[in-house]
Protein backbone atom coordinates (compact mmCIF):
# COMPACT_ATOMS: atom_id res chain seq x y z
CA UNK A 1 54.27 32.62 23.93
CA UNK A 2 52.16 34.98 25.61
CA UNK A 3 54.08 38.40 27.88
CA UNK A 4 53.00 38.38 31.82
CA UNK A 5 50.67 41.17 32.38
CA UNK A 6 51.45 43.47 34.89
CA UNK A 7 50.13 42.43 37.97
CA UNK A 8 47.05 45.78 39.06
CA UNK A 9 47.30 47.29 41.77
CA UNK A 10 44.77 48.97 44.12
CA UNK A 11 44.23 51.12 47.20
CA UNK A 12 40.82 51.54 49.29
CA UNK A 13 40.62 54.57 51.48
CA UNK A 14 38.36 55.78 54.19
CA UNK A 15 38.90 58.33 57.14
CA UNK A 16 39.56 55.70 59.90
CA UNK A 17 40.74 52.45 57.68
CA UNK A 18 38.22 50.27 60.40
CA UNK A 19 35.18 49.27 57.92
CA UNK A 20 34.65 50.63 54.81
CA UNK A 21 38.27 50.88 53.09
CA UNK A 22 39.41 47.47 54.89
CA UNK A 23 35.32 46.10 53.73
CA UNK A 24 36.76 46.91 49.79
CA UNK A 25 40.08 45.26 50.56
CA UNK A 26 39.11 42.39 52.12
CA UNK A 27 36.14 41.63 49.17
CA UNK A 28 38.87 42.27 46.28
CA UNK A 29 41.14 39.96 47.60
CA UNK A 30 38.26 37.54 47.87
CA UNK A 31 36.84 38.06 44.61
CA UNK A 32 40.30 37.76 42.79
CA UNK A 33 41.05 34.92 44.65
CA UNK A 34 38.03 32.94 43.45
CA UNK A 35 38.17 33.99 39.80
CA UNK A 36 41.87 33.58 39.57
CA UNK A 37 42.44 37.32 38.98
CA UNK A 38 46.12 38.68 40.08
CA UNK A 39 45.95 42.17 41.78
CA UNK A 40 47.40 43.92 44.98
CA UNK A 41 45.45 44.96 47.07
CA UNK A 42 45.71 47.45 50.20
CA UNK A 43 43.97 50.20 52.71
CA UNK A 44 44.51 52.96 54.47
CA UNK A 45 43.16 55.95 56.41
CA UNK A 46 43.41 59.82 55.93
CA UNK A 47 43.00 59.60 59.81
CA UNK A 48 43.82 55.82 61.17
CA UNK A 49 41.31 54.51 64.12
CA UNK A 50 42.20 52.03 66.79
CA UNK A 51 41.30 49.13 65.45
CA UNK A 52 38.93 47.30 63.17
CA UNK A 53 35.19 47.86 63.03
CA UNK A 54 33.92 44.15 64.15
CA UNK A 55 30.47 44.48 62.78
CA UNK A 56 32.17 45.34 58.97
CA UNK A 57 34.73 42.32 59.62
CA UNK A 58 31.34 39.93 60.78
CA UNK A 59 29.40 41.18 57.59
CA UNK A 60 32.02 40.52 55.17
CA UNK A 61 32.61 36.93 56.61
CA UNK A 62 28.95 36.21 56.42
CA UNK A 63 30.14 35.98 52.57
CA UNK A 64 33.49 34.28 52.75
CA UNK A 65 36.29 37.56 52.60
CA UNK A 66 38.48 37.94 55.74
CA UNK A 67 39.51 40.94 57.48
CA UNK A 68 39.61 39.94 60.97
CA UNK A 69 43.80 40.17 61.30
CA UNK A 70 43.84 43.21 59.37
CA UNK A 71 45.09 46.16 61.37
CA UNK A 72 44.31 50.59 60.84
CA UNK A 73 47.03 52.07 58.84
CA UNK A 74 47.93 55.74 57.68
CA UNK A 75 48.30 56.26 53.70
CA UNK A 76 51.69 55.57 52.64
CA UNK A 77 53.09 58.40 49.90
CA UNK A 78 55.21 55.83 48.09
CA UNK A 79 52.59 53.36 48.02
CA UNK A 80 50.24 56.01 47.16
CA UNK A 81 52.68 57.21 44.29
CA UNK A 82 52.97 53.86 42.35
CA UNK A 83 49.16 51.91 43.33
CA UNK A 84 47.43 51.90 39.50
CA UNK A 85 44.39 53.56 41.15
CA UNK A 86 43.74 54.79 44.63
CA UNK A 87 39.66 54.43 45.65
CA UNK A 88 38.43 56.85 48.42
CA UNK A 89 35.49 55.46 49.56
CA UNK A 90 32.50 57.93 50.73
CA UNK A 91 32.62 61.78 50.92
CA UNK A 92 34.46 62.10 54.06
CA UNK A 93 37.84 61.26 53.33
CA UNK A 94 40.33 63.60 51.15
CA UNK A 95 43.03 62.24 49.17
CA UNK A 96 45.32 64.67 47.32
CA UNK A 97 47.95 63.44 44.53
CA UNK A 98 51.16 63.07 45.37
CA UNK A 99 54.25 63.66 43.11
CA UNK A 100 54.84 61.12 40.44
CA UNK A 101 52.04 59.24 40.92
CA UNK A 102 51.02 56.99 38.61
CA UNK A 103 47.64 55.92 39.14
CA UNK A 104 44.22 57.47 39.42
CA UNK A 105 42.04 58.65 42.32
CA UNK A 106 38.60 57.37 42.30
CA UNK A 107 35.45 58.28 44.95
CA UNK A 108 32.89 55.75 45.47
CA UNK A 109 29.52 57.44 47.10
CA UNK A 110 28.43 54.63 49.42
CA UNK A 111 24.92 54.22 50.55
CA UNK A 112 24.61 55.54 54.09
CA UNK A 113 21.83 53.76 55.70
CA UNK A 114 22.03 55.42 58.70
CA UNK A 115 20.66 58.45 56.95
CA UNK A 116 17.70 56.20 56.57
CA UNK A 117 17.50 55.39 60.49
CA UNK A 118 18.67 51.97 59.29
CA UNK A 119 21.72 50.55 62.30
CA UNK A 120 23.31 48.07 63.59
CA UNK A 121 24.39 44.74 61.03
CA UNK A 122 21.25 45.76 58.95
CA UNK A 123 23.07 49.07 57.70
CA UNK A 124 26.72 47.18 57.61
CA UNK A 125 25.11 44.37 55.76
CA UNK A 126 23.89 47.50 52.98
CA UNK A 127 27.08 48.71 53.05
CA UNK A 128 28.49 46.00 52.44
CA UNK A 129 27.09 44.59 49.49
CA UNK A 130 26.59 47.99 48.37
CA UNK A 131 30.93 47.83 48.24
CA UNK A 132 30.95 44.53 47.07
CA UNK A 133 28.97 45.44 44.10
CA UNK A 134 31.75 48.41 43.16
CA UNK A 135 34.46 45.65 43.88
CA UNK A 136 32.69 43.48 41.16
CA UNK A 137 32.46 45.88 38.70
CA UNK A 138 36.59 46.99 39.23
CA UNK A 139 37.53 43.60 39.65
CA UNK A 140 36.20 43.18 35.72
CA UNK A 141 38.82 45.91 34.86
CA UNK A 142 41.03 44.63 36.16
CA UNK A 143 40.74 40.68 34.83
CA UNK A 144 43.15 40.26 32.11
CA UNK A 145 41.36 40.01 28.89
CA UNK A 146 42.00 37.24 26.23
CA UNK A 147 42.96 38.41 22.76
């Protein structure tokens, strides 16, 4: 009889929780959903925007994840505390530890291509799959491994 693994747990964060962070989120659930991997996933902002960036939610349906009914939300310290690792994605945001917590803080540097005049769904299509490839490679972390 084998013992349940703990179920991983994850948190994306950008400054304004529209693209980016909610991009990560929405790919992770997507990608654990199709291999059959367990984990929680969730977002948040250091400083929330009004509402979802709708090219990032088109781009990342173009490949089957969902974010349209997601909504901006602030970092939650309790969450924050207990999440196995917390993922600030690009140089902007600033996410400092808080008490107790259990998990690790990650950054991922994410291509900008609108340092390279590239805009528009061009440059959220390169962000995207520029994400989705750092989702892949956590994702494989966090699959349970035979033994």
């Amino acid at each position: 009889m084998t013992t349940p693994q703990p179920v991983p747990s994850v948190l994306f964060v950008c400054v304004k929780n529209g693209g980016k962070s909610q991009m990560a989120a929405a790919l992770m659930r997507h990608h654990a959903q199709a291999t059959g991997t367990r984990v929680e996933v969730y977002s948040a902002g250091t400083q929330p925007g009004a509402s979802i960036n709708q090219l990032a939610a088109e781009v990342v349906a173009e490949i089957g994840a969902d974010m349209s009914q997601e909504t901006t939300k602030a970092i939650d310290p309790g969450l924050l505390a207990r999440v196995d690792r917390v993922v600030v994605l690009g140089q902007e945001a600033k996410v400092e530890p808080v008490e107790d917590m259990t998990g690790t803080i990650d950054t991922w540097i994410t291509d900008e291509p609108s340092q390279r005049g590239i805009e528009g769904i061009d440059r959220m299509r390169i962000v995207r799959d520029d994400i989705d490839a750092h989702v892949r490679t956590l994702l494989t972390e966090f699959a349970p491994t035979e033994s």
